[in-house]
N, C-alpha and C. Protein backbone atom coordinates (compact mmCIF):
# COMPACT_ATOMS: atom_id res chain seq x y z
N UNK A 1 0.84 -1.19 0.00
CA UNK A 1 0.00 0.00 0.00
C UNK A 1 0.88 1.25 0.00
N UNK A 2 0.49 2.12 -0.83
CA UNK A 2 1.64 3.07 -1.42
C UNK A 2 1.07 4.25 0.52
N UNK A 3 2.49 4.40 0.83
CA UNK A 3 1.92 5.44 2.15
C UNK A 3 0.96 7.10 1.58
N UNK A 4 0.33 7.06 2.45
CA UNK A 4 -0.56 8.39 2.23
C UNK A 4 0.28 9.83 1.84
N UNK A 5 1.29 10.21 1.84
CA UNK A 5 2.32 11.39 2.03
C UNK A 5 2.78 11.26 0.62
N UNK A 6 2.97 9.68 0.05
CA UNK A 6 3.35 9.92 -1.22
C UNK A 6 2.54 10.74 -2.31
N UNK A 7 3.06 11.32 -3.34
CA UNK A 7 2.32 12.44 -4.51
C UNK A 7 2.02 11.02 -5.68
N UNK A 8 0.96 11.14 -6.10
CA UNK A 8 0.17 9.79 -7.01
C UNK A 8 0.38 10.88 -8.24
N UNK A 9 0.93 10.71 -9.41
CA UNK A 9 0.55 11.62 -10.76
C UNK A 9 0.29 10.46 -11.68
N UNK A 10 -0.33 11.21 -12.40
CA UNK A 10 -0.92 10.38 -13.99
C UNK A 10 -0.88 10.75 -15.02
N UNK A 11 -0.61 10.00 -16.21
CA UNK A 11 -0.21 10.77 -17.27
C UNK A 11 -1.12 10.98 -18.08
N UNK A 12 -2.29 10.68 -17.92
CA UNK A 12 -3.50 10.79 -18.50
C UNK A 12 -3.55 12.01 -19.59
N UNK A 13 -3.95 11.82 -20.64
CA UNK A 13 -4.53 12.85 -21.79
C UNK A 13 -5.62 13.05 -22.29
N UNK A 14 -6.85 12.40 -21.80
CA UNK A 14 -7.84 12.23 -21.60
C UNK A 14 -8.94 12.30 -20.49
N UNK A 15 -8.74 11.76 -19.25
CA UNK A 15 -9.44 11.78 -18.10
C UNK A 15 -9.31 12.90 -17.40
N UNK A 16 -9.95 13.78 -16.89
CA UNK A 16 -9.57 14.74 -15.81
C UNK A 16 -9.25 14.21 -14.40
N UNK A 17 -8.43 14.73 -14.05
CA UNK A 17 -8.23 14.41 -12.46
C UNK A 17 -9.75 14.12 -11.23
N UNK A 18 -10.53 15.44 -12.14
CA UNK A 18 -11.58 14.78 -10.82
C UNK A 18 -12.26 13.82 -10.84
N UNK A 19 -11.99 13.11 -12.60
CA UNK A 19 -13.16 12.17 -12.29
C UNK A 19 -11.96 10.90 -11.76
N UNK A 20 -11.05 11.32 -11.96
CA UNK A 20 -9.96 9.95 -11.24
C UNK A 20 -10.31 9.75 -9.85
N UNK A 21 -9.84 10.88 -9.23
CA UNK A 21 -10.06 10.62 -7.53
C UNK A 21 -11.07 10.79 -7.16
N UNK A 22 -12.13 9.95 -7.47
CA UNK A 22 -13.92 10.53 -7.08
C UNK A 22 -13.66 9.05 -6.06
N UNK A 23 -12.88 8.23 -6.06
CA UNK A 23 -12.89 6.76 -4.99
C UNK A 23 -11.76 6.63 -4.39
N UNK A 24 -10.83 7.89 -4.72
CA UNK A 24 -9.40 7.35 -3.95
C UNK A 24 -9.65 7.62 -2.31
N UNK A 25 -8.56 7.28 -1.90
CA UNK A 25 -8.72 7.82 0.08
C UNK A 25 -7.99 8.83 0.47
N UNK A 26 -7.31 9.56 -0.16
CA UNK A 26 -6.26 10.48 0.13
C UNK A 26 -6.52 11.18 -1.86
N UNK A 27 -7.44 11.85 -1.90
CA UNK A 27 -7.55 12.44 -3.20
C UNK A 27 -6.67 13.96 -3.11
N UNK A 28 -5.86 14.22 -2.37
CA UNK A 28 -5.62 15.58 -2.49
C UNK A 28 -4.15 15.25 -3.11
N UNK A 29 -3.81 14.27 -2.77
CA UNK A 29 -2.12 13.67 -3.21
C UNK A 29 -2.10 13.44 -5.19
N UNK A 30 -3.75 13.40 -5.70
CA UNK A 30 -2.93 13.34 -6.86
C UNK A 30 -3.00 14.09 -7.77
N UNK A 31 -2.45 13.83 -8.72
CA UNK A 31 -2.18 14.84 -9.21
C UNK A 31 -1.89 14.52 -11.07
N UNK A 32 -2.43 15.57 -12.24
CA UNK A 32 -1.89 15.00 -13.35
C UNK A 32 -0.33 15.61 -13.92
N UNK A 33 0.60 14.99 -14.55
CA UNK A 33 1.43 15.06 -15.08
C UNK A 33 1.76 14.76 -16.49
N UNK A 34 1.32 15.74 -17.54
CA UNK A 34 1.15 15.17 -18.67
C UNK A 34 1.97 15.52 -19.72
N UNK A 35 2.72 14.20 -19.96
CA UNK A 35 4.18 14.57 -20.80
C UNK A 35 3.50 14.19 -22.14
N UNK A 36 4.39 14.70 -23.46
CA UNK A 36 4.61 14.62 -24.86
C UNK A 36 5.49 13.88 -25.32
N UNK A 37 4.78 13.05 -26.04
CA UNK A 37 5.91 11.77 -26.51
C UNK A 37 6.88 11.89 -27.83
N UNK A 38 7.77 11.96 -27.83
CA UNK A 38 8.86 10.99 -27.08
C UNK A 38 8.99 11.92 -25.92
N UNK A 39 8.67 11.33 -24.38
CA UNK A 39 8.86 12.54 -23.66
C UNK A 39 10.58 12.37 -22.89
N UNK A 40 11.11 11.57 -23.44
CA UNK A 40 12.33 11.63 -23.50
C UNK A 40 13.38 12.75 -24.43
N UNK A 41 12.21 13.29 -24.86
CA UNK A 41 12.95 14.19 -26.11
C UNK A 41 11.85 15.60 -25.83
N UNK A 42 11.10 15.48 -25.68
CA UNK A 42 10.35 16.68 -25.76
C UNK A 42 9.93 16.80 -24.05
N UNK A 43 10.37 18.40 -23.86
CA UNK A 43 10.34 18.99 -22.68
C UNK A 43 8.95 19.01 -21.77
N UNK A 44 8.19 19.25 -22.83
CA UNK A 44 6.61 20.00 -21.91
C UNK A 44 6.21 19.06 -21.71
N UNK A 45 5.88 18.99 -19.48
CA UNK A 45 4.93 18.38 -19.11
C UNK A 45 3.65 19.44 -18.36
N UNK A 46 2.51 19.28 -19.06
CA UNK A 46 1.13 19.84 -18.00
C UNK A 46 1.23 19.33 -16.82
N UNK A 47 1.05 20.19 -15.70
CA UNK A 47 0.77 19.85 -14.48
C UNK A 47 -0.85 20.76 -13.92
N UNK A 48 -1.78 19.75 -13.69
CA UNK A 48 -2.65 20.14 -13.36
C UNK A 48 -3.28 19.27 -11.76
N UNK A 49 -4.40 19.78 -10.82
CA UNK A 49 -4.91 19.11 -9.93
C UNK A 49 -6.41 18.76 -10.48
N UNK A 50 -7.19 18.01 -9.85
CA UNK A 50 -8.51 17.92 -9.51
C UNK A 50 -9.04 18.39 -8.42
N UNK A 51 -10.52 18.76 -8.06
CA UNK A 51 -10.53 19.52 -7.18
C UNK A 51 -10.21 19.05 -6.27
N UNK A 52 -10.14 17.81 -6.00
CA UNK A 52 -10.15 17.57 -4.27
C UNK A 52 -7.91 17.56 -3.98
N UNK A 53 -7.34 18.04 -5.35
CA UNK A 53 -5.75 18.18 -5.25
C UNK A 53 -5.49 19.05 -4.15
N UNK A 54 -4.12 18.99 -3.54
CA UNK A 54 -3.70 19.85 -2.62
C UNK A 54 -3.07 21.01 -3.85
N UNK A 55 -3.19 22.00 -3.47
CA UNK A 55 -2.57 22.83 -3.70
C UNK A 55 -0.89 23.02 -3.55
N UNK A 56 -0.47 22.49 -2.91
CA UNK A 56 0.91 22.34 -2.14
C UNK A 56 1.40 20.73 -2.74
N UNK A 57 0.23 19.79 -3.59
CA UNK A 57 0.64 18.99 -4.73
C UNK A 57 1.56 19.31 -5.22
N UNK A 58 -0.04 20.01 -6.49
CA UNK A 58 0.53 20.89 -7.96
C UNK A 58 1.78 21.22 -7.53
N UNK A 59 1.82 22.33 -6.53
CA UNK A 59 3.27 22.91 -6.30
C UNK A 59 4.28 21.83 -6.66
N UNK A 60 4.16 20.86 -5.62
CA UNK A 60 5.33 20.02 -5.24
C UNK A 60 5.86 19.20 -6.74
N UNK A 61 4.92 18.82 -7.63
CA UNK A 61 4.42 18.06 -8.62
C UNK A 61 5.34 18.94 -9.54
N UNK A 62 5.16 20.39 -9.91
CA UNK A 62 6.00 21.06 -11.15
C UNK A 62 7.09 21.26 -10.49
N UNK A 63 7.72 21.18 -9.49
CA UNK A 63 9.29 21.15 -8.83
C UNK A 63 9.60 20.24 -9.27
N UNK A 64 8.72 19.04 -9.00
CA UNK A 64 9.75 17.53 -9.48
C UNK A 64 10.17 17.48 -11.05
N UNK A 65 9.02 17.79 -12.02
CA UNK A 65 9.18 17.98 -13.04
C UNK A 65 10.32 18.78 -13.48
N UNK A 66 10.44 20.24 -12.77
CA UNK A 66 11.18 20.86 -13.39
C UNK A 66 12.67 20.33 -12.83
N UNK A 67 12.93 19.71 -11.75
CA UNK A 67 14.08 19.20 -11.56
C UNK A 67 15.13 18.21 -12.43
N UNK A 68 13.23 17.72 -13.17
CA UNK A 68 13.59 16.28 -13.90
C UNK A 68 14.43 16.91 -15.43
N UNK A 69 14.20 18.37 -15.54
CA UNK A 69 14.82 18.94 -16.37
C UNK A 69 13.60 19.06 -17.20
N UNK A 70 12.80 18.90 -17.20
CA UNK A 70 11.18 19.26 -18.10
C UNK A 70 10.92 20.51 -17.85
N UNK A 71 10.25 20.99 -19.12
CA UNK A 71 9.58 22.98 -18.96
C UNK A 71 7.92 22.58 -18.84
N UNK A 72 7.61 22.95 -17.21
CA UNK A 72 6.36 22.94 -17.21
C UNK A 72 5.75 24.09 -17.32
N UNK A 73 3.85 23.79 -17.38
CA UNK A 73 3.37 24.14 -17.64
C UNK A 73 2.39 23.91 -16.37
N UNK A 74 2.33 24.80 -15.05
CA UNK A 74 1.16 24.30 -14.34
C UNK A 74 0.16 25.08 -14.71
N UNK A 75 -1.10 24.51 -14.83
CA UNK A 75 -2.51 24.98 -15.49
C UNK A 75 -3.00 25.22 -13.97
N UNK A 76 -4.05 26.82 -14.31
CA UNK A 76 -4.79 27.39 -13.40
C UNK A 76 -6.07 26.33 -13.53
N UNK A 77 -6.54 25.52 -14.36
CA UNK A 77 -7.74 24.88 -14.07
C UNK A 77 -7.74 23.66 -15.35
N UNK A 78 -8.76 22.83 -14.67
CA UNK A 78 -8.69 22.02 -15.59
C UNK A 78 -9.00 21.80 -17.11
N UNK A 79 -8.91 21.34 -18.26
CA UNK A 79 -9.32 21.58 -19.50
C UNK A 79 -9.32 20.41 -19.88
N UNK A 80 -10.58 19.90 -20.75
CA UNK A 80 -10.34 18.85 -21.46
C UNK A 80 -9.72 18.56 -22.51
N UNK A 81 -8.32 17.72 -22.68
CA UNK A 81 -7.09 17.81 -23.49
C UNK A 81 -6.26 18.40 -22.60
N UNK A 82 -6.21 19.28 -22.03
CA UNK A 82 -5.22 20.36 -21.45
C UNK A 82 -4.85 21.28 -22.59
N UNK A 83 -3.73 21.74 -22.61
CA UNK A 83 -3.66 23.23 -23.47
C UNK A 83 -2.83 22.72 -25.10
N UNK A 84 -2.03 21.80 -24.56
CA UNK A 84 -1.46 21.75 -26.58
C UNK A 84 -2.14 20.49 -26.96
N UNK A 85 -2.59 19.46 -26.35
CA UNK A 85 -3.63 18.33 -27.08
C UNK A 85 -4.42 19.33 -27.73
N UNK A 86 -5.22 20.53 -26.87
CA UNK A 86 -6.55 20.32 -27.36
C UNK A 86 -5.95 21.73 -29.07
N UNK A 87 -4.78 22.56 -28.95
CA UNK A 87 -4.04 23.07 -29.59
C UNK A 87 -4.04 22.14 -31.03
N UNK A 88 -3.16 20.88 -31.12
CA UNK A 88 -2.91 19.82 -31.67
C UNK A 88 -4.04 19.73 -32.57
N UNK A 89 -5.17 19.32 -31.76
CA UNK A 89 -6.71 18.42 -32.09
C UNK A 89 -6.87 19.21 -33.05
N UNK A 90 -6.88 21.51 -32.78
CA UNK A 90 -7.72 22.19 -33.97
C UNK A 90 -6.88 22.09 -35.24
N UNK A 91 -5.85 21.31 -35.06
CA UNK A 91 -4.85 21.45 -36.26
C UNK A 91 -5.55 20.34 -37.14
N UNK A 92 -5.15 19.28 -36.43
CA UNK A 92 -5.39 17.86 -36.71
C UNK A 92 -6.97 18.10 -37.31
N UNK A 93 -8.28 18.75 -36.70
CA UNK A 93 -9.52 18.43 -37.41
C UNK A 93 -9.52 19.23 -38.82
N UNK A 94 -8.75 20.35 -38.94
CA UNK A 94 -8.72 21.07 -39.84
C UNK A 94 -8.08 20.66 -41.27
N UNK A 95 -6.89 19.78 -40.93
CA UNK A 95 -6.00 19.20 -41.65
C UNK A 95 -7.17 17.99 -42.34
N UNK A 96 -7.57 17.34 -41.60
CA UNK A 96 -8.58 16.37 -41.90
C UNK A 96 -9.66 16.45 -42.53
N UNK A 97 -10.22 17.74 -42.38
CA UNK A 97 -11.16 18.69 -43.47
C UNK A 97 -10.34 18.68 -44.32
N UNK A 98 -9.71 19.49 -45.17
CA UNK A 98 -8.77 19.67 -46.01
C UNK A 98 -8.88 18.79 -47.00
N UNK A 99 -8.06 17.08 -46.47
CA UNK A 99 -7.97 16.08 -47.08
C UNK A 99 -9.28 15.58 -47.77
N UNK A 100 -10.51 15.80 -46.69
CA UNK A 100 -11.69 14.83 -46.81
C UNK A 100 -12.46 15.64 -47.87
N UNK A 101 -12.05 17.22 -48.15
CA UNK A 101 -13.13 17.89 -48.94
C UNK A 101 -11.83 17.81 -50.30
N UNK A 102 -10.44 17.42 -50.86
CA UNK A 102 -10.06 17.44 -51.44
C UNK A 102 -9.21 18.94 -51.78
N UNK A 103 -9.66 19.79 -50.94
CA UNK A 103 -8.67 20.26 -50.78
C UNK A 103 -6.97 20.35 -50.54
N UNK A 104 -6.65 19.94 -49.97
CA UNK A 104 -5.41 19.97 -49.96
C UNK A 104 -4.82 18.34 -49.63
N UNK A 105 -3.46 17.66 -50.28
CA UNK A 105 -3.12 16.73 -49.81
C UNK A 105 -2.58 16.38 -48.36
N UNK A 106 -2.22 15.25 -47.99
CA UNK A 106 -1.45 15.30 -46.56
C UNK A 106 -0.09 15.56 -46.65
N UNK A 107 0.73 15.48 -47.83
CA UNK A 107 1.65 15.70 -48.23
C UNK A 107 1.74 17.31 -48.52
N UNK A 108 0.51 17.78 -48.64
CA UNK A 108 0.88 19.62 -48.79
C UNK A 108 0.68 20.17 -47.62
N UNK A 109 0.14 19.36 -46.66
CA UNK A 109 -0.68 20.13 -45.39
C UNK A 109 0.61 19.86 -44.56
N UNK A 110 1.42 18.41 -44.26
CA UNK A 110 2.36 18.45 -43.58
C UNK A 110 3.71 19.53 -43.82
N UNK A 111 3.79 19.66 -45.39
CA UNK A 111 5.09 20.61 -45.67
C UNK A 111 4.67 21.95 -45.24
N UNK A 112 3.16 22.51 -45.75
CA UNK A 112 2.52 23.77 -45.17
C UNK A 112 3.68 24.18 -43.45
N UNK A 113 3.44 23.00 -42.92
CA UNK A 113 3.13 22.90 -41.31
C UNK A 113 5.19 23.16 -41.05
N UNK A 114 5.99 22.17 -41.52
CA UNK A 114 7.18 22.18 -41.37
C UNK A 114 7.64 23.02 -42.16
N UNK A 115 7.49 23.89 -43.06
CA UNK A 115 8.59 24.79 -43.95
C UNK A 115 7.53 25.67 -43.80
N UNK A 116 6.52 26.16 -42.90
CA UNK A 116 6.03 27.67 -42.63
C UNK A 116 5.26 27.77 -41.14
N UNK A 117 5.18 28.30 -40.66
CA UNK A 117 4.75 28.19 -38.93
C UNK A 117 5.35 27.68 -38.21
N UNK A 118 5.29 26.24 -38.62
CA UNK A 118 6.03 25.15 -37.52
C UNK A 118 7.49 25.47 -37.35
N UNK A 119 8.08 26.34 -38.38
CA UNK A 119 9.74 27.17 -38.12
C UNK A 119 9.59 28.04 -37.18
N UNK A 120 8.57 28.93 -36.87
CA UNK A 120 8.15 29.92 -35.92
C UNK A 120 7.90 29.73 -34.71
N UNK A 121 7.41 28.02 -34.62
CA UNK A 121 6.35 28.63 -33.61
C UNK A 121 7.47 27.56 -32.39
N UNK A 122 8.74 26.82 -32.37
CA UNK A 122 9.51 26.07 -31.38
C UNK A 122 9.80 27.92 -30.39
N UNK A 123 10.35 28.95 -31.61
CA UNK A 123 11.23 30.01 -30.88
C UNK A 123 9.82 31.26 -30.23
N UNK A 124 8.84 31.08 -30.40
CA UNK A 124 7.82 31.98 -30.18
C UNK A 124 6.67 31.45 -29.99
N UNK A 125 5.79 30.62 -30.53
CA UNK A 125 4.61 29.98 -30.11
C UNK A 125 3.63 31.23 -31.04
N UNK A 126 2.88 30.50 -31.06
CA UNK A 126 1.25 30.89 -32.23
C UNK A 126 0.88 32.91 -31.42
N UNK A 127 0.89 32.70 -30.14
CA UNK A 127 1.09 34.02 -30.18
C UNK A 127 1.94 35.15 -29.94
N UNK A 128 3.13 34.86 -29.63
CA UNK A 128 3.58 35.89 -30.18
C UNK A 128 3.92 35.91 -31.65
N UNK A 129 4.02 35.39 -32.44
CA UNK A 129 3.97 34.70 -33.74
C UNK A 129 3.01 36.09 -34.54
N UNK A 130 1.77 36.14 -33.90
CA UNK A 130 0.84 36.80 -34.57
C UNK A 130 0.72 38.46 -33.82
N UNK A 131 2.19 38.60 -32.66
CA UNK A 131 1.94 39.95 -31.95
C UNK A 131 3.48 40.54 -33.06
N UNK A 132 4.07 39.67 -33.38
CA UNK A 132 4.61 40.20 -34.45
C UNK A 132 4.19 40.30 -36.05
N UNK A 133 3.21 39.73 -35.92
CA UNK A 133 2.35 40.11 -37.37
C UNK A 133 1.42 41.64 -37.46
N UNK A 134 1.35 42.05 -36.20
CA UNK A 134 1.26 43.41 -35.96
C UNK A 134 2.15 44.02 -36.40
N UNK A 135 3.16 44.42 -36.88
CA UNK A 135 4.54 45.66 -36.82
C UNK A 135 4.46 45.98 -35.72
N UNK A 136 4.81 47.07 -35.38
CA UNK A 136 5.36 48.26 -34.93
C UNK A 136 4.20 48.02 -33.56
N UNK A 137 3.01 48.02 -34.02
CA UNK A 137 1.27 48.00 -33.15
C UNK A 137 1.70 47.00 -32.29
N UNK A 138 2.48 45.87 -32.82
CA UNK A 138 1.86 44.82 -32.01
C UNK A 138 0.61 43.75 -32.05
N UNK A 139 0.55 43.41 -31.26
CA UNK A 139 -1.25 42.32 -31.37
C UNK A 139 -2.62 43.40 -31.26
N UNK A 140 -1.98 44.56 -30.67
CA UNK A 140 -3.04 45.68 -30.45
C UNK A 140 -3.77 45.91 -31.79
N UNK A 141 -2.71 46.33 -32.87
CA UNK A 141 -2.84 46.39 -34.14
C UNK A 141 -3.16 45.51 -34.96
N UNK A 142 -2.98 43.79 -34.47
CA UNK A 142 -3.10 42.62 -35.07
C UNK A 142 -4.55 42.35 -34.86
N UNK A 143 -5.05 42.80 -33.82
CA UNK A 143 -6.50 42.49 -33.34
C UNK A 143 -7.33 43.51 -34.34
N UNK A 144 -6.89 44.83 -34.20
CA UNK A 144 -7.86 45.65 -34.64
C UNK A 144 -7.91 45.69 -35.90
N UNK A 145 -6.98 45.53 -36.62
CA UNK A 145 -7.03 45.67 -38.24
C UNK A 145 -7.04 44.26 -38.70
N UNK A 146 -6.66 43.09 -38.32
CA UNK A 146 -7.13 41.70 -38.65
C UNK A 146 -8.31 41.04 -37.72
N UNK A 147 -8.97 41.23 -36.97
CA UNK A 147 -9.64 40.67 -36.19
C UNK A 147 -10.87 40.64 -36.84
N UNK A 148 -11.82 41.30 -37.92
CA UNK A 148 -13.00 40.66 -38.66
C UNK A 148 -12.79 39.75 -39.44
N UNK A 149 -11.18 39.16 -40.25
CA UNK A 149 -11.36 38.53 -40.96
C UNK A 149 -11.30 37.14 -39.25
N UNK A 150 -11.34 37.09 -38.18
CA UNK A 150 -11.64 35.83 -37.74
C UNK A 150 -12.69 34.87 -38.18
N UNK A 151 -14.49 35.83 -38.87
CA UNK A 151 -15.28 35.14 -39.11
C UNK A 151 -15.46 34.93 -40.54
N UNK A 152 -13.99 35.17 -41.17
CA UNK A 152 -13.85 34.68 -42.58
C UNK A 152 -13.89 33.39 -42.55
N UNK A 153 -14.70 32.34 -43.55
CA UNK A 153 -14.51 30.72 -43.72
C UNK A 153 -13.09 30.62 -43.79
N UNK A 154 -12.10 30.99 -43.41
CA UNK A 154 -11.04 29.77 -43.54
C UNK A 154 -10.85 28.59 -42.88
N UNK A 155 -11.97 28.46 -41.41
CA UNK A 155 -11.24 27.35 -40.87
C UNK A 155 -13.16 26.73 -40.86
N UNK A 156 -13.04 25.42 -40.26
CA UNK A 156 -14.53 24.58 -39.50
C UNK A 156 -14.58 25.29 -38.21
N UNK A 157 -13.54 26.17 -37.74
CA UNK A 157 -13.86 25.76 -36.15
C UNK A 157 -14.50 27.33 -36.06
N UNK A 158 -15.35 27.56 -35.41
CA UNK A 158 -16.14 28.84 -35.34
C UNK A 158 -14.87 29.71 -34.32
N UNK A 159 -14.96 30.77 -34.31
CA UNK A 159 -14.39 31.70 -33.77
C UNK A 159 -15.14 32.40 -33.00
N UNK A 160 -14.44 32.69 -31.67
CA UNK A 160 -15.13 32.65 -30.53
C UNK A 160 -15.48 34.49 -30.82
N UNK A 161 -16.32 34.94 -30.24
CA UNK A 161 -16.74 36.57 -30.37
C UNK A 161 -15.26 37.83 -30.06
N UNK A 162 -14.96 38.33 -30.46
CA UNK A 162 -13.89 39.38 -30.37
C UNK A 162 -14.28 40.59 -29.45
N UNK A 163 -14.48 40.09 -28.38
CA UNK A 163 -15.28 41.14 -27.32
C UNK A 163 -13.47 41.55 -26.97
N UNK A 164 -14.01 43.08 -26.07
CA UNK A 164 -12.89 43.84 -25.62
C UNK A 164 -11.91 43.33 -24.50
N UNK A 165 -12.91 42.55 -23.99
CA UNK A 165 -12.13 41.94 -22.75
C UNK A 165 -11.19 40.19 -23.30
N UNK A 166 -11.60 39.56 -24.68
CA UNK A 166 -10.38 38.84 -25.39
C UNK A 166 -9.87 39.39 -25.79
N UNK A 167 -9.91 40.84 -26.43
CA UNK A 167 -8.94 41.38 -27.12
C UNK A 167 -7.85 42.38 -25.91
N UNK A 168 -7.93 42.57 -24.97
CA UNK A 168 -7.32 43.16 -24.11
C UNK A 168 -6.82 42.00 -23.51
N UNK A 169 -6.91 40.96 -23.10
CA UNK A 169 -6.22 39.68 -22.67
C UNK A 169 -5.26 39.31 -23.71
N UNK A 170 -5.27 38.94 -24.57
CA UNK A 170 -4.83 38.31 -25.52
C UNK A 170 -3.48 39.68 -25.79
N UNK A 171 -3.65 41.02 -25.87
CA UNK A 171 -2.77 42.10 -25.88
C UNK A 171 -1.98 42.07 -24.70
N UNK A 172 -2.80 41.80 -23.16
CA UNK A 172 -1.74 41.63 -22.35
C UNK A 172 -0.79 40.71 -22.06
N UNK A 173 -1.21 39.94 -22.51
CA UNK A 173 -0.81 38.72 -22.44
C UNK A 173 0.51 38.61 -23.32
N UNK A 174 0.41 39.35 -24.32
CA UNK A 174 1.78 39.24 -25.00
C UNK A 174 2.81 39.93 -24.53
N UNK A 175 1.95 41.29 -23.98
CA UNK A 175 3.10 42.20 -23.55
C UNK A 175 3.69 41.61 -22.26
N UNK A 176 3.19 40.90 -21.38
CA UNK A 176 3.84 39.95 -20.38
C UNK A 176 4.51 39.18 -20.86
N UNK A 177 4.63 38.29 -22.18
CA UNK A 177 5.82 37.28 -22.52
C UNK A 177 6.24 38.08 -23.11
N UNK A 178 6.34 39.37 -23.79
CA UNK A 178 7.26 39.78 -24.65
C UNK A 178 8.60 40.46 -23.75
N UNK A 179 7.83 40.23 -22.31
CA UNK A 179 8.73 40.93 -21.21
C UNK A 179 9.64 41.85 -21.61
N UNK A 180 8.96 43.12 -22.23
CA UNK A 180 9.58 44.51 -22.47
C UNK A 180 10.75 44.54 -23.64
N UNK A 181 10.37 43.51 -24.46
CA UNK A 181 11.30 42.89 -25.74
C UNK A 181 10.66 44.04 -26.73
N UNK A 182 11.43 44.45 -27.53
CA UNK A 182 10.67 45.35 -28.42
C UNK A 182 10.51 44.24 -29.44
N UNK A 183 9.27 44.98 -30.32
CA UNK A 183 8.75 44.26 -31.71
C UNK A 183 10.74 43.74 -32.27
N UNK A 184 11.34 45.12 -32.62
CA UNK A 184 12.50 44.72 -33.46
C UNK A 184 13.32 43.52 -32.72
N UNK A 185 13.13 43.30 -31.40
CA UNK A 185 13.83 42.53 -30.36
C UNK A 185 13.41 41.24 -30.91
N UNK A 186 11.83 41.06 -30.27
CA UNK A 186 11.51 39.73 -30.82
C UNK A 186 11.65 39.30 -31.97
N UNK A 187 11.85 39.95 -33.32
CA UNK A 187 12.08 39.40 -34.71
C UNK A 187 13.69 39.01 -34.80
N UNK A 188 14.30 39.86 -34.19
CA UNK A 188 15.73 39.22 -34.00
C UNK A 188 15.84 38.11 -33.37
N UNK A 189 15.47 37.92 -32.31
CA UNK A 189 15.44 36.36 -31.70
C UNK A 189 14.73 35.43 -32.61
N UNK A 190 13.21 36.01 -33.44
CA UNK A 190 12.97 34.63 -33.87
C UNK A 190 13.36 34.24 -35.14
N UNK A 191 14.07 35.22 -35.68
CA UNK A 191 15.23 35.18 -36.74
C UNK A 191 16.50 33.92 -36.58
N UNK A 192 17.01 34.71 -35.37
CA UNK A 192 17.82 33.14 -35.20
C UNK A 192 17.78 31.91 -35.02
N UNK A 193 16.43 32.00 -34.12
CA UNK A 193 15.93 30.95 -33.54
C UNK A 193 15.63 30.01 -34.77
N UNK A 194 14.83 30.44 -36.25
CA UNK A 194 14.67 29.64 -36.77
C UNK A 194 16.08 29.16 -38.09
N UNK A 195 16.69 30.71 -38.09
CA UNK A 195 18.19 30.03 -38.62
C UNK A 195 19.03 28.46 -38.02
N UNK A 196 19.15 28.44 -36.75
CA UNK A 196 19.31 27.89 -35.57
C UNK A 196 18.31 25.98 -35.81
N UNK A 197 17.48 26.38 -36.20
CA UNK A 197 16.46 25.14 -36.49
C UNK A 197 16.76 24.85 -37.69
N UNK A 198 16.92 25.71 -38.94
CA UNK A 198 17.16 25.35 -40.01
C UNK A 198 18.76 24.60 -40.30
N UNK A 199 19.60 25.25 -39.73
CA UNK A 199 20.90 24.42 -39.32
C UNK A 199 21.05 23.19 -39.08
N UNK A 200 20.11 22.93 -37.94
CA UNK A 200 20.18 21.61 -36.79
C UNK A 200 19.50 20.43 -38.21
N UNK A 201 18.73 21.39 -39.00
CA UNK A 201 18.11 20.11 -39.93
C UNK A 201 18.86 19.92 -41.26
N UNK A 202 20.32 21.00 -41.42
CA UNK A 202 20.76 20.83 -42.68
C UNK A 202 20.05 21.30 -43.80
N UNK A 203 19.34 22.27 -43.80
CA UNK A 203 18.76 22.90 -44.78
C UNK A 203 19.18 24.24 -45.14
N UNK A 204 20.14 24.73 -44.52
CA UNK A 204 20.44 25.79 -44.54
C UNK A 204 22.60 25.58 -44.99
């Protein structure tokens, strides 16, 4: 019998934590830990609780991780998928449209993905990606002068309403990771960053 003090994690990508510990005896000990496979090779593990988690878990839970040399990610709440499955999934259903309406092959959708974005997005991620598709503005500018074409058909997946309070999140939010990086700052980093990738693959 595993002692009560020990931390229980799961790697689950599917189940939420609360419906796990709805029978355990000590439900505050567990906890999810959700790595990316090969997760011998790839850094990001989610760390999330269920409600009945300790708080002082989670904590304990992304220390171990990050000791283990992994870049976590502890989540303020739970999500079904968590944050890059369910990321992944809008790619993956879209890609799958594509194919199924004859639009595009899997062979054009995968190169799409590796020789445009997918160079961008290891050194920056999808948004700052698009707070430098602003210039000078920023996402401020990215929102306001691109933000009607959101309910342009390009994608299946509906687009959520462009109220002031996503568009002021989504602005702060960059200016917090851009941590006082200017626009010209961040294009220099993700300049190298993808020189740097293009190297490592011999394409350059």
């Amino acid at each position: 019998m595993t002692p009560p003090d020990v931390v229980i994690s799961s790697s689950t990508s599917g189940y939420a934590m609360t419906e796990m510990q709805v029978r355990c005896k000590n439900p505050e000990r567990t906890v999810v830990g959700h790595p990316f496979n090969p997760p011998y090779l790839i850094p990001l593990v989610e760390v999330v609780g269920g409600t009945a988690t300790s708080p002082d878990v989670v904590a304990w839970a992304s220390d171990f991780f990050r000791h283990a040399g992994k870049s976590v990610i502890t989540m303020d709440h739970e999500v079904p998928g968590f944050i890059a499955n369910r990321l992944q999934e809008a790619l993956w259903r879209e890609a799958l449209h594509m194919v199924a309406t004859g639009e595009a092959t899997v062979e054009q959708i995968d190169l799409s993905i590796t020789d445009g974005p997918g160079l961008r997005w290891p050194i920056q991620g999808p948004m700052l990606t698009f707070h430098l598709a602003g210039g000078q503005g920023g996402m401020s500018h990215m929102l306001d002068h691109f933000g009607p074409s959101l309910l342009s058909p390009w994608t299946r997946l509906q687009a959520p309403e462009l109220t002031s309070e996503l568009r002021d999140a989504v602005v702060e939010g960059c200016q917090r990771e851009a941590d006082a990086r200017t626009i010209d700052e961040l294009v220099a980093e993700r300049d190298r960053g993808v020189i740097a990738v293009l190297r490592a693959l011999g394409r350059v």
